[in-house]
N, C-alpha and C. Protein backbone atom coordinates (compact mmCIF):
# COMPACT_ATOMS: atom_id res chain seq x y z
N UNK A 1 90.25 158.60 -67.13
CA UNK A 1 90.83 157.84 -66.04
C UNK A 1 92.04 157.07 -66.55
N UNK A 2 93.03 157.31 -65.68
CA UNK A 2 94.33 156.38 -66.26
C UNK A 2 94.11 155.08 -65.81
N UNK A 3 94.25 153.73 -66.55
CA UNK A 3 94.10 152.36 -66.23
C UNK A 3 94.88 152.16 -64.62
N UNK A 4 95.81 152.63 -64.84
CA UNK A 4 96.97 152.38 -63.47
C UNK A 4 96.41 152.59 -62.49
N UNK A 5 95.45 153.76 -62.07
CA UNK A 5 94.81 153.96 -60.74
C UNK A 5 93.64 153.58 -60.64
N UNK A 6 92.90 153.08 -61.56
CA UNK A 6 91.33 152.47 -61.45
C UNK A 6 91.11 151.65 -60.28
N UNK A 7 90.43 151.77 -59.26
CA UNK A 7 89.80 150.71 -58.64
C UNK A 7 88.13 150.62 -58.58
N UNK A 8 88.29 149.41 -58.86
CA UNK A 8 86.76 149.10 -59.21
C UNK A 8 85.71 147.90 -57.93
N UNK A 9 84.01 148.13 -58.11
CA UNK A 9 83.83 147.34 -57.41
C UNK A 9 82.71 146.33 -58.24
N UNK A 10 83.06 145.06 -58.27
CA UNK A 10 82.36 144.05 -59.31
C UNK A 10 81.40 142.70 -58.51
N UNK A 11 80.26 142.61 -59.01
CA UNK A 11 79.31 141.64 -58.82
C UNK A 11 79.81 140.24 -59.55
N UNK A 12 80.13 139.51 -59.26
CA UNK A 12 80.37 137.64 -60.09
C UNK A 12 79.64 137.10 -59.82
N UNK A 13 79.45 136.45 -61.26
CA UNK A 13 78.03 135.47 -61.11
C UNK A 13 78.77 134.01 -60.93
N UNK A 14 77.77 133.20 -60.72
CA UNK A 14 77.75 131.59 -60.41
C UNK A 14 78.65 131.21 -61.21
N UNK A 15 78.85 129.99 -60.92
CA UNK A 15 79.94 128.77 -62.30
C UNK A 15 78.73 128.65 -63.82
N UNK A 16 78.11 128.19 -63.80
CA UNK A 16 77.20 128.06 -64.71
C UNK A 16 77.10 129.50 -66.02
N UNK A 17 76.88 131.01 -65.22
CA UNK A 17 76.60 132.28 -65.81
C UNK A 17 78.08 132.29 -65.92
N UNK A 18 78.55 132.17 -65.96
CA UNK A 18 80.72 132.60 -65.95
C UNK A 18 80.98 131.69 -66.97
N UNK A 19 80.22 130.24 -66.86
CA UNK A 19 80.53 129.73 -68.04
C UNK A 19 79.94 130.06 -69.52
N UNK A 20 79.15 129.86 -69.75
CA UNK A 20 78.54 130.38 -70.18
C UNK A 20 78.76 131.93 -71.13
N UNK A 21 79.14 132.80 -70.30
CA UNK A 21 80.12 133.96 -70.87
C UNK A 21 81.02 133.48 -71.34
N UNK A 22 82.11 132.84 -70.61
CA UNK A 22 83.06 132.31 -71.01
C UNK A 22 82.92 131.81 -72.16
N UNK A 23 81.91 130.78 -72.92
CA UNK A 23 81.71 129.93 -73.99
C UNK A 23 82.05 131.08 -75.49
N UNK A 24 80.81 132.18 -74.83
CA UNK A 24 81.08 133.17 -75.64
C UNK A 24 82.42 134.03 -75.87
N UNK A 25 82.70 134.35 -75.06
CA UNK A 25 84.41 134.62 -75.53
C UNK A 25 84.89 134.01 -76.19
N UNK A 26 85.28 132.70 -76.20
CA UNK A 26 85.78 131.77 -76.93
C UNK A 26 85.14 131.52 -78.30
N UNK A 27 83.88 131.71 -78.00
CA UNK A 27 83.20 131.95 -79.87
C UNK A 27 83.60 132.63 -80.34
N UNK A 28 83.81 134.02 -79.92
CA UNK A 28 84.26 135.23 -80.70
C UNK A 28 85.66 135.04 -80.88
N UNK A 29 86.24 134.15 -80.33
CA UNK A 29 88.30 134.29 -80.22
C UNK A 29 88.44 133.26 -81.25
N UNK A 30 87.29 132.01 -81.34
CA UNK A 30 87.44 131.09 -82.09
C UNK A 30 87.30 131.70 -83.70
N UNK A 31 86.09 132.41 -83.72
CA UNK A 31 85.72 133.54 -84.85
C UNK A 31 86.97 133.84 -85.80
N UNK A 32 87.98 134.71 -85.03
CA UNK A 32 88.98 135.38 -85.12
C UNK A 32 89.05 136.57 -84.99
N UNK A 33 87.89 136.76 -83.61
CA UNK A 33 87.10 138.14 -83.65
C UNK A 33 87.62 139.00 -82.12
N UNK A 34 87.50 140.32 -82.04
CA UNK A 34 88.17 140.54 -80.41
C UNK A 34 87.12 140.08 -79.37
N UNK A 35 87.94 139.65 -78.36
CA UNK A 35 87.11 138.64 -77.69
C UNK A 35 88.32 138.78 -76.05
N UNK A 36 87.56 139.17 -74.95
CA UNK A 36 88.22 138.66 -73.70
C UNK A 36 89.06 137.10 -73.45
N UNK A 37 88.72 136.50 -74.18
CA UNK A 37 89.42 134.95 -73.72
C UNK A 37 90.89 135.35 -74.01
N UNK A 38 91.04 136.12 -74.70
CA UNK A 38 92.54 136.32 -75.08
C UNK A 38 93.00 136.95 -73.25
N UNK A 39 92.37 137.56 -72.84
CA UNK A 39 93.24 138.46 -71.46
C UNK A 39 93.17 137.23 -70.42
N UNK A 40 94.35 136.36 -69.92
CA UNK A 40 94.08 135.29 -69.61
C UNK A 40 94.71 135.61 -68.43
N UNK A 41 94.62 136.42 -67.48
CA UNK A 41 94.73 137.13 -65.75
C UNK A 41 93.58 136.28 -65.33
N UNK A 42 94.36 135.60 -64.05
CA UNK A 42 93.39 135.21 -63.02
C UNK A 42 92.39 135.64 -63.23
N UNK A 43 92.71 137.28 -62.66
CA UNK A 43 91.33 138.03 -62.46
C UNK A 43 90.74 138.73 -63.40
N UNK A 44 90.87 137.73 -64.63
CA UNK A 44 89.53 138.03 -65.56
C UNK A 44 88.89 137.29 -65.32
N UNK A 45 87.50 137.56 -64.87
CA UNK A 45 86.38 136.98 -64.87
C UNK A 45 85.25 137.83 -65.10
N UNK A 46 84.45 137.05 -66.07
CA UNK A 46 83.04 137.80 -66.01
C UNK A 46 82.21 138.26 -64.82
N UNK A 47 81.66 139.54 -65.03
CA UNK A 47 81.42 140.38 -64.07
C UNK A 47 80.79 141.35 -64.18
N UNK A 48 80.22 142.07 -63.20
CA UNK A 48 79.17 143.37 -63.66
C UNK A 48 79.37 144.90 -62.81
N UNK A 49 80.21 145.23 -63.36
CA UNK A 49 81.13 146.62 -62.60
C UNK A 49 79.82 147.53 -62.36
N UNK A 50 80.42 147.72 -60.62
CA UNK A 50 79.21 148.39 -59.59
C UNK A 50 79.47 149.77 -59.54
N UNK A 51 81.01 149.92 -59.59
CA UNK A 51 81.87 151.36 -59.37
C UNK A 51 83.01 151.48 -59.91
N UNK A 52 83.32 152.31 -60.15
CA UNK A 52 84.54 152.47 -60.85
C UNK A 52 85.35 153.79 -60.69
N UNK A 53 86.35 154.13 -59.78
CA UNK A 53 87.38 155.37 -59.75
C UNK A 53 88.09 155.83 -59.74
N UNK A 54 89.15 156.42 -60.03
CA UNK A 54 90.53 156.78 -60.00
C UNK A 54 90.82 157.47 -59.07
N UNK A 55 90.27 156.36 -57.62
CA UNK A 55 91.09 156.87 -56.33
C UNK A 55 90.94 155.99 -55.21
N UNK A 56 91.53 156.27 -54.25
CA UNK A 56 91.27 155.23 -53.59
C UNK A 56 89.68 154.79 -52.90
N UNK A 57 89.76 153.53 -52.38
CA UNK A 57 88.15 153.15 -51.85
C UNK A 57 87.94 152.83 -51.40
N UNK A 58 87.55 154.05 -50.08
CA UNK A 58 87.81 153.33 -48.32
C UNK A 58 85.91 152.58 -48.44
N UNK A 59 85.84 151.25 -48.32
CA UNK A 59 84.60 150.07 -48.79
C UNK A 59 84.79 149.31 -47.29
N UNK A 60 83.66 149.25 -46.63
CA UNK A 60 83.46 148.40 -45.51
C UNK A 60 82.48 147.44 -45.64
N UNK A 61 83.23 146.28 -46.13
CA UNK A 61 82.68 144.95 -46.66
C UNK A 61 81.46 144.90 -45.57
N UNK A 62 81.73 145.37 -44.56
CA UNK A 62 80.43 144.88 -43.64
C UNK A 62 79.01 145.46 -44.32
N UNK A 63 79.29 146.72 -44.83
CA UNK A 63 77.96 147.21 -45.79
C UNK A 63 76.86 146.32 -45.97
N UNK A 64 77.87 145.39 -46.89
CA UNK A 64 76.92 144.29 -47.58
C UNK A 64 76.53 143.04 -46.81
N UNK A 65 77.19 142.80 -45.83
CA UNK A 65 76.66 141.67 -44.52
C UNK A 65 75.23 140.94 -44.80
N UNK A 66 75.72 139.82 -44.62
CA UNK A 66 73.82 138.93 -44.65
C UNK A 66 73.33 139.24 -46.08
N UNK A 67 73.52 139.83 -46.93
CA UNK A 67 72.92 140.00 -48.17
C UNK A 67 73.14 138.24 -49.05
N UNK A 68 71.98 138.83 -49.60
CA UNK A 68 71.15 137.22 -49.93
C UNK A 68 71.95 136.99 -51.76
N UNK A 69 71.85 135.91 -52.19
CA UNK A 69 72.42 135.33 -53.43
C UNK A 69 70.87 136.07 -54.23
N UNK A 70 70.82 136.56 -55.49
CA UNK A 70 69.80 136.68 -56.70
C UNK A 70 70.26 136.87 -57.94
N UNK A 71 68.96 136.36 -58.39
CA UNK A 71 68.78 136.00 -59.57
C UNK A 71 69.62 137.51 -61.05
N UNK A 72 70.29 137.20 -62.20
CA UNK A 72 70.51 138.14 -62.96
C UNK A 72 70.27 137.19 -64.06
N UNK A 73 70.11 138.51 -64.85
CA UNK A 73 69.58 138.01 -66.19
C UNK A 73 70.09 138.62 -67.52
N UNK A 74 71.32 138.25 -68.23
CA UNK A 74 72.10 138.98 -69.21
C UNK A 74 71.03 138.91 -70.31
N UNK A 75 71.33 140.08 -71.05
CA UNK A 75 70.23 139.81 -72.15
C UNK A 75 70.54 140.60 -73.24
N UNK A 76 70.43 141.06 -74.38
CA UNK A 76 71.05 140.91 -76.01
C UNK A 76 72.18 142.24 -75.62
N UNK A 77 72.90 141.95 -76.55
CA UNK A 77 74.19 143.13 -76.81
C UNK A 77 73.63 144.47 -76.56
N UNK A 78 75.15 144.81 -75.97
CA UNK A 78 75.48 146.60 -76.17
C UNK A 78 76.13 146.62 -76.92
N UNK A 79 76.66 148.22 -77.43
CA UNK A 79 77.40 148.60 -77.94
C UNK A 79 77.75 149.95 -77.16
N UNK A 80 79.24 150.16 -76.68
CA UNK A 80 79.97 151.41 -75.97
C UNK A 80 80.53 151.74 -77.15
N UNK A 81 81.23 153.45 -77.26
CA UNK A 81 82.31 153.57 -78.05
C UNK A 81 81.49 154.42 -78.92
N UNK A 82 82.31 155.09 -79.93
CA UNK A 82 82.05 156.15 -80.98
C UNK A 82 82.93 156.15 -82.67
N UNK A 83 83.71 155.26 -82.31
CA UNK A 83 84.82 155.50 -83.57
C UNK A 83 84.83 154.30 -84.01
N UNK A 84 85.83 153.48 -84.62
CA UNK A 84 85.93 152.59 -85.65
C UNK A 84 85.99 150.99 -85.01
N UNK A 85 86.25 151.08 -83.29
CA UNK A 85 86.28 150.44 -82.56
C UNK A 85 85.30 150.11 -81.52
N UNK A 86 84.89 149.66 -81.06
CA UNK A 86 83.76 149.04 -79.87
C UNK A 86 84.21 148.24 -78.81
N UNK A 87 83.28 148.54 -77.40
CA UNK A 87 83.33 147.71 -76.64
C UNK A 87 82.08 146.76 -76.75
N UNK A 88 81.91 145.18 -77.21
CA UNK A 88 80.87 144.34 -77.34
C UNK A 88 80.58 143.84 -75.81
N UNK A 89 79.21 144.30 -75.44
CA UNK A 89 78.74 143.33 -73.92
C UNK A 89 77.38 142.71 -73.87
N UNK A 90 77.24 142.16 -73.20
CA UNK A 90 75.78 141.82 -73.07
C UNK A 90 74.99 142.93 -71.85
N UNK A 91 73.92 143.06 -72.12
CA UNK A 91 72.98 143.75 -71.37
C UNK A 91 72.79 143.39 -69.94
N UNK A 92 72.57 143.87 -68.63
CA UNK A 92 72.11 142.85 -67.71
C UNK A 92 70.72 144.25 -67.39
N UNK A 93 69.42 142.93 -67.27
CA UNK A 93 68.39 143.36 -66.92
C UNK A 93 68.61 143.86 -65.32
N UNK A 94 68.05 145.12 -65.23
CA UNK A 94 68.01 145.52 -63.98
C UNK A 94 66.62 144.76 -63.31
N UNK A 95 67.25 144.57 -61.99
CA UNK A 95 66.29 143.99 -60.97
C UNK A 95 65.89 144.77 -59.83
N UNK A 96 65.63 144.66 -58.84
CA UNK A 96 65.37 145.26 -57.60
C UNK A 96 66.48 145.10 -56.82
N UNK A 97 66.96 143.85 -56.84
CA UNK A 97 68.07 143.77 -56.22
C UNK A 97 69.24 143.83 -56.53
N UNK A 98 69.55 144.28 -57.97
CA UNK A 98 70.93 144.31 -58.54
C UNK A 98 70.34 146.17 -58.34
N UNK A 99 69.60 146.70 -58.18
CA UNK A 99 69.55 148.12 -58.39
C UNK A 99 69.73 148.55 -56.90
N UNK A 100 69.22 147.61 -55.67
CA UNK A 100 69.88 147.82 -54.55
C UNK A 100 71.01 147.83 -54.15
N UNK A 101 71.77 146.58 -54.40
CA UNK A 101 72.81 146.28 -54.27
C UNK A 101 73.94 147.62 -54.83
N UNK A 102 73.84 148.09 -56.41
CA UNK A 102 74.31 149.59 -57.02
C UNK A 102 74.29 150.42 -56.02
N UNK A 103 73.06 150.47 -55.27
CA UNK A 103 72.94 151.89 -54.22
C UNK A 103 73.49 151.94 -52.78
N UNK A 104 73.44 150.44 -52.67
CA UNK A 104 74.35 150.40 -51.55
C UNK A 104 75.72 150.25 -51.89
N UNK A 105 76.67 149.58 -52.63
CA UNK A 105 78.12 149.35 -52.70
C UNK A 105 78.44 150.74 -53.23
N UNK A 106 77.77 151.99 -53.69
CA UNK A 106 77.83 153.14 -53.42
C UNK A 106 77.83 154.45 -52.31
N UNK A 107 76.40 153.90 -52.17
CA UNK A 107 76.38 153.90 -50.37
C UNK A 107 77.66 154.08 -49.15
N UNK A 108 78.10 152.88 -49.21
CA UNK A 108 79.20 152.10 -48.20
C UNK A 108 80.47 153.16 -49.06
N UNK A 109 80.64 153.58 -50.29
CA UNK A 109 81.61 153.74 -50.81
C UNK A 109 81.99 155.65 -50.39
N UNK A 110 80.98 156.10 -50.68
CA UNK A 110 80.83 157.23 -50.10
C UNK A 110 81.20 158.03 -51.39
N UNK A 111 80.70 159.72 -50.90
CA UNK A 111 81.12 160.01 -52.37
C UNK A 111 82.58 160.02 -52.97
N UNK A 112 82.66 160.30 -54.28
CA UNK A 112 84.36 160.44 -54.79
C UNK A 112 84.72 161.72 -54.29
N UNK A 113 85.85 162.00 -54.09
CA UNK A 113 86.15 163.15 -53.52
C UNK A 113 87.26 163.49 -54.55
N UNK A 114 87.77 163.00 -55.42
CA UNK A 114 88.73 162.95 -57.02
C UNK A 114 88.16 164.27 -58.05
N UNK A 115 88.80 164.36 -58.65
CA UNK A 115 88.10 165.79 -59.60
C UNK A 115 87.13 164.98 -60.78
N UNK A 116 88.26 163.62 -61.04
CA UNK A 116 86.85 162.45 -62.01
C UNK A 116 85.58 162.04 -61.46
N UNK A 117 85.58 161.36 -60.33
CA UNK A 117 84.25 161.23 -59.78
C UNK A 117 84.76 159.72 -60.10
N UNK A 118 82.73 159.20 -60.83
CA UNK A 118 82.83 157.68 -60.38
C UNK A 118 82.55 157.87 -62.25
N UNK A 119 83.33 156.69 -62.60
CA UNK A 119 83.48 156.74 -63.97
C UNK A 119 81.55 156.51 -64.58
N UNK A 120 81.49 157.34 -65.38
CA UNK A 120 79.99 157.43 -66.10
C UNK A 120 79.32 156.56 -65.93
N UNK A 121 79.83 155.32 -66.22
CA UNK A 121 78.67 154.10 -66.75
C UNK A 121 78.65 153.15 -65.45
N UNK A 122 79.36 153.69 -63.99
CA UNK A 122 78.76 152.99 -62.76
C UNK A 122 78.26 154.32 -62.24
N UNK A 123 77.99 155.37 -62.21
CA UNK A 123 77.33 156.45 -61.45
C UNK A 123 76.18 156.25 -60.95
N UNK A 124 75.60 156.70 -59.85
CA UNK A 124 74.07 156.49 -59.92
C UNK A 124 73.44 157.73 -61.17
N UNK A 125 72.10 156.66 -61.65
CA UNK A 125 71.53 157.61 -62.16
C UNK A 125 71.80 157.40 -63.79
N UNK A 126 72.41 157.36 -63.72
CA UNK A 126 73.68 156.69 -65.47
C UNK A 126 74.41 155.19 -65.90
N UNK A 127 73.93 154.54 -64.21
CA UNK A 127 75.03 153.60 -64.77
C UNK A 127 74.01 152.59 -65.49
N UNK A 128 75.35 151.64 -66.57
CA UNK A 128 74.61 150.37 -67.81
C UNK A 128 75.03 149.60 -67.19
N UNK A 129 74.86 148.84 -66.58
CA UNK A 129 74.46 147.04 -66.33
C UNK A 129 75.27 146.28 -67.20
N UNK A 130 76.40 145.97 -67.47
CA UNK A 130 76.78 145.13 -68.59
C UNK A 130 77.51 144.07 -68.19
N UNK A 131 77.88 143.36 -69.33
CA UNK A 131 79.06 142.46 -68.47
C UNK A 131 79.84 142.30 -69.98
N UNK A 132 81.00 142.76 -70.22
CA UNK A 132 82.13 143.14 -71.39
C UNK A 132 82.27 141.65 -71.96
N UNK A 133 82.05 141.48 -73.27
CA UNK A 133 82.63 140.33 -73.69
C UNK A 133 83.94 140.66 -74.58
N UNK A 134 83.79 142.10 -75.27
CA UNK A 134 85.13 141.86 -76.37
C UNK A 134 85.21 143.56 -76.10
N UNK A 135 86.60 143.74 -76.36
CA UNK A 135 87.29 145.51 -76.00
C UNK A 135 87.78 145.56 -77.57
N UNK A 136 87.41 146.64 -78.40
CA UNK A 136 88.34 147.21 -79.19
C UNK A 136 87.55 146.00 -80.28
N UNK A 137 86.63 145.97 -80.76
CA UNK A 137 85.80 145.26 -81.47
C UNK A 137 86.00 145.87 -82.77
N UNK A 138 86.05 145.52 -84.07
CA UNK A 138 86.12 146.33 -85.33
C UNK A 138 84.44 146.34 -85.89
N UNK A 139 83.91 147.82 -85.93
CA UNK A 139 82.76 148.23 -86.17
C UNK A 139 82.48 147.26 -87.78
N UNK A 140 83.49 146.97 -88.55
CA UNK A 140 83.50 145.92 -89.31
C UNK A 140 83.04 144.27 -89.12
N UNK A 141 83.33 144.35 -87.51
CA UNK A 141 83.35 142.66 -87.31
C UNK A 141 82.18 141.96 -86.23
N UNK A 142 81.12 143.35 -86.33
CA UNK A 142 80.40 143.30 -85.34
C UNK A 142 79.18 142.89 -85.90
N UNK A 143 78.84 142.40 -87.51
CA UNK A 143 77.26 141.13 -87.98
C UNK A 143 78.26 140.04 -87.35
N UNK A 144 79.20 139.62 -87.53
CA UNK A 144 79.69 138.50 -87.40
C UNK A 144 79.80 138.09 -86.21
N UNK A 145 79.86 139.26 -84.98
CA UNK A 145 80.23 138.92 -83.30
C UNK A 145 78.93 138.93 -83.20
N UNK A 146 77.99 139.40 -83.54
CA UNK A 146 76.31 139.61 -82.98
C UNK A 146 75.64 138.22 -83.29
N UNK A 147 76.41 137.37 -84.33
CA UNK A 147 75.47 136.52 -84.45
C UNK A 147 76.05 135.02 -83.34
N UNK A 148 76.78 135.05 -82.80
CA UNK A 148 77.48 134.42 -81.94
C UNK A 148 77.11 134.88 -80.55
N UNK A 149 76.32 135.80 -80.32
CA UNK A 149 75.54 136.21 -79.17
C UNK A 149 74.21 136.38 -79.12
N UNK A 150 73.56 135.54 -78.99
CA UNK A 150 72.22 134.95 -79.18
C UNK A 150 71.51 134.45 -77.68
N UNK A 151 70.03 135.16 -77.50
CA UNK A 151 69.64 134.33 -76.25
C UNK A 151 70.02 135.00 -74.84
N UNK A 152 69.03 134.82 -73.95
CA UNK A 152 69.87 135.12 -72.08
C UNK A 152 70.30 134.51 -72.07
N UNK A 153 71.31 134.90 -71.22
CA UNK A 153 71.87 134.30 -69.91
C UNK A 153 71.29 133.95 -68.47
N UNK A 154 70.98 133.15 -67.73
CA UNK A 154 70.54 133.32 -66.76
C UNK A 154 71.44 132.75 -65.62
N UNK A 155 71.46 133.28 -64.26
CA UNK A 155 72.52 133.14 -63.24
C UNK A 155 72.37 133.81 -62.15
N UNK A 156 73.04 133.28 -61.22
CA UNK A 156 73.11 133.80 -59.88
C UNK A 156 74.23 134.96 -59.17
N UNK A 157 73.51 136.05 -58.61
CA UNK A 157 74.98 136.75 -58.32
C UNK A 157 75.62 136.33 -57.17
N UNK A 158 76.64 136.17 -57.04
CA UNK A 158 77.35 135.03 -55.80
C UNK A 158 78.05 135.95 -54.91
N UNK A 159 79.31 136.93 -55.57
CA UNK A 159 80.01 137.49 -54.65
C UNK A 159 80.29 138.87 -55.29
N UNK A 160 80.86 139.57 -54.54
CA UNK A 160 81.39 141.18 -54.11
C UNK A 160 82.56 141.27 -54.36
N UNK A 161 83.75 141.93 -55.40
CA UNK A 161 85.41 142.04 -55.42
C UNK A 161 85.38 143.23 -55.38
N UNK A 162 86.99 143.58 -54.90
CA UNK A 162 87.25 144.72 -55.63
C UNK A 162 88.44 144.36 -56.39
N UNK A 163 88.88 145.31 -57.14
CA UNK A 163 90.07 145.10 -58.22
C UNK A 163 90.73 146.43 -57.93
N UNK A 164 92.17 146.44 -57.56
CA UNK A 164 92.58 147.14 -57.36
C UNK A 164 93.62 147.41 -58.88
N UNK A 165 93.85 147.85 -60.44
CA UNK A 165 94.43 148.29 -60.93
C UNK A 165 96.11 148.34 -60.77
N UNK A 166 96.27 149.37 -60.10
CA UNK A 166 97.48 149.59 -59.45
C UNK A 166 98.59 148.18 -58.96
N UNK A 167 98.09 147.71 -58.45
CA UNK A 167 98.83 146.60 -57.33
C UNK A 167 97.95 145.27 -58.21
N UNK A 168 97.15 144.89 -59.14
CA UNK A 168 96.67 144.20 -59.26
C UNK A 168 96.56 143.23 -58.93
N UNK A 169 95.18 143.73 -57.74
CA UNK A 169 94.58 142.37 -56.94
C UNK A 169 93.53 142.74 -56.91
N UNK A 170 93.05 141.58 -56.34
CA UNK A 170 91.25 141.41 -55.95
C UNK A 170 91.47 140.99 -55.13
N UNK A 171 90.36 141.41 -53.97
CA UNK A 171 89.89 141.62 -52.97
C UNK A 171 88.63 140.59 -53.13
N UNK A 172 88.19 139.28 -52.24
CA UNK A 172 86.85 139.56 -52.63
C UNK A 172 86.38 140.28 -50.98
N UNK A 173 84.93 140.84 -51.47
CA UNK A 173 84.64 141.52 -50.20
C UNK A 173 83.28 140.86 -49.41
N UNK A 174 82.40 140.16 -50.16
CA UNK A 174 81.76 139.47 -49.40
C UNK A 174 80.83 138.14 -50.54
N UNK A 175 80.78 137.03 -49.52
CA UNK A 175 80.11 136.23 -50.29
C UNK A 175 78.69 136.56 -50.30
N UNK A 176 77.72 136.18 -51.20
CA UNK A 176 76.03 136.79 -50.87
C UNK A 176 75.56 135.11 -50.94
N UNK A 177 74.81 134.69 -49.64
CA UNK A 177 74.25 133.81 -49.27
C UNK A 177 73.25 133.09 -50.11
């Protein structure tokens, strides 16, 4: 997928779970380690990518209507990637309702009709739950980032974006009660 056409659809958690991430970024940047605090766009915010495609995404916020605020629960590191580099995230425990929520903002999304599809790791069936703390991590620097990520997270999922790549914006698409 080329970065330029990605549009994505992302879950944000509360002030508290955002902080919290946040703290950690800044451990790892404080470190001298790769770390998101460095990408300092508005619309970085911690988050838990629902979909992801390189095309457009006709999404009818009404989908998600009346849907209720719940509980998430980040919990010890991933590791993405194959070579000398890593993507570092934390885990998010699947729930009932973060696994609903996946099936519906899919749902509403309809299938990809692109020759890529929906990028691997939001697919149904395949997708990881994460929420990215550091891109391009040195497979070298990762006792030192692991020990700076310690413990859940615990938090509320609040709202619905999309991120449009291209035009870079966000959308949000619905608040969850």
């Amino acid at each position: 997928m080329t970065r330029a056409s990605v549009v994505s659809i992302e879950l944000l958690l509360d002030e508290q779970a955002e902080a919290a991430v946040r703290a950690e970024w800044q451990a790892l940047a404080s470190a001298g380690l790769s770390s998101l605090a460095a990408h300092t766009a508005p619309s970085n915010r911690p988050h838990i990518t629902l979909l992801v495609r390189e095309e457009p995404v006709s999404f009818d916020p009404g989908a998600l209507a009346g849907r209720s605020a719940f509980g998430v629960r980040l919990g010890g590191p991933l590791l993405f990637g194959s070579d000398d580099r890593r993507v570092l995230a934390r885990s998010v425990i699947p729930s009932f309702d973060l696994l609903a929520l996946h099936r519906d903002v899919h749902a509403a999304a309809g299938p990809a009709s692109g020759p890529t599809g929906d990028a691997a790791h939001t697919a149904g069936g395949a997708w990881t739950p994460h929420v990215t703390l550091a891109r391009r991590m040195r497979t070298a620097d990762l006792e030192r980032a692991l020990e700076l990520v310690t413990g859940e997270i615990a938090g509320t999922a609040r709202a619905v974006r999309r991120w449009d790549a291209a035009t870079r914006t966000v959308t949000e698409l619905c608040r969850l009660r």
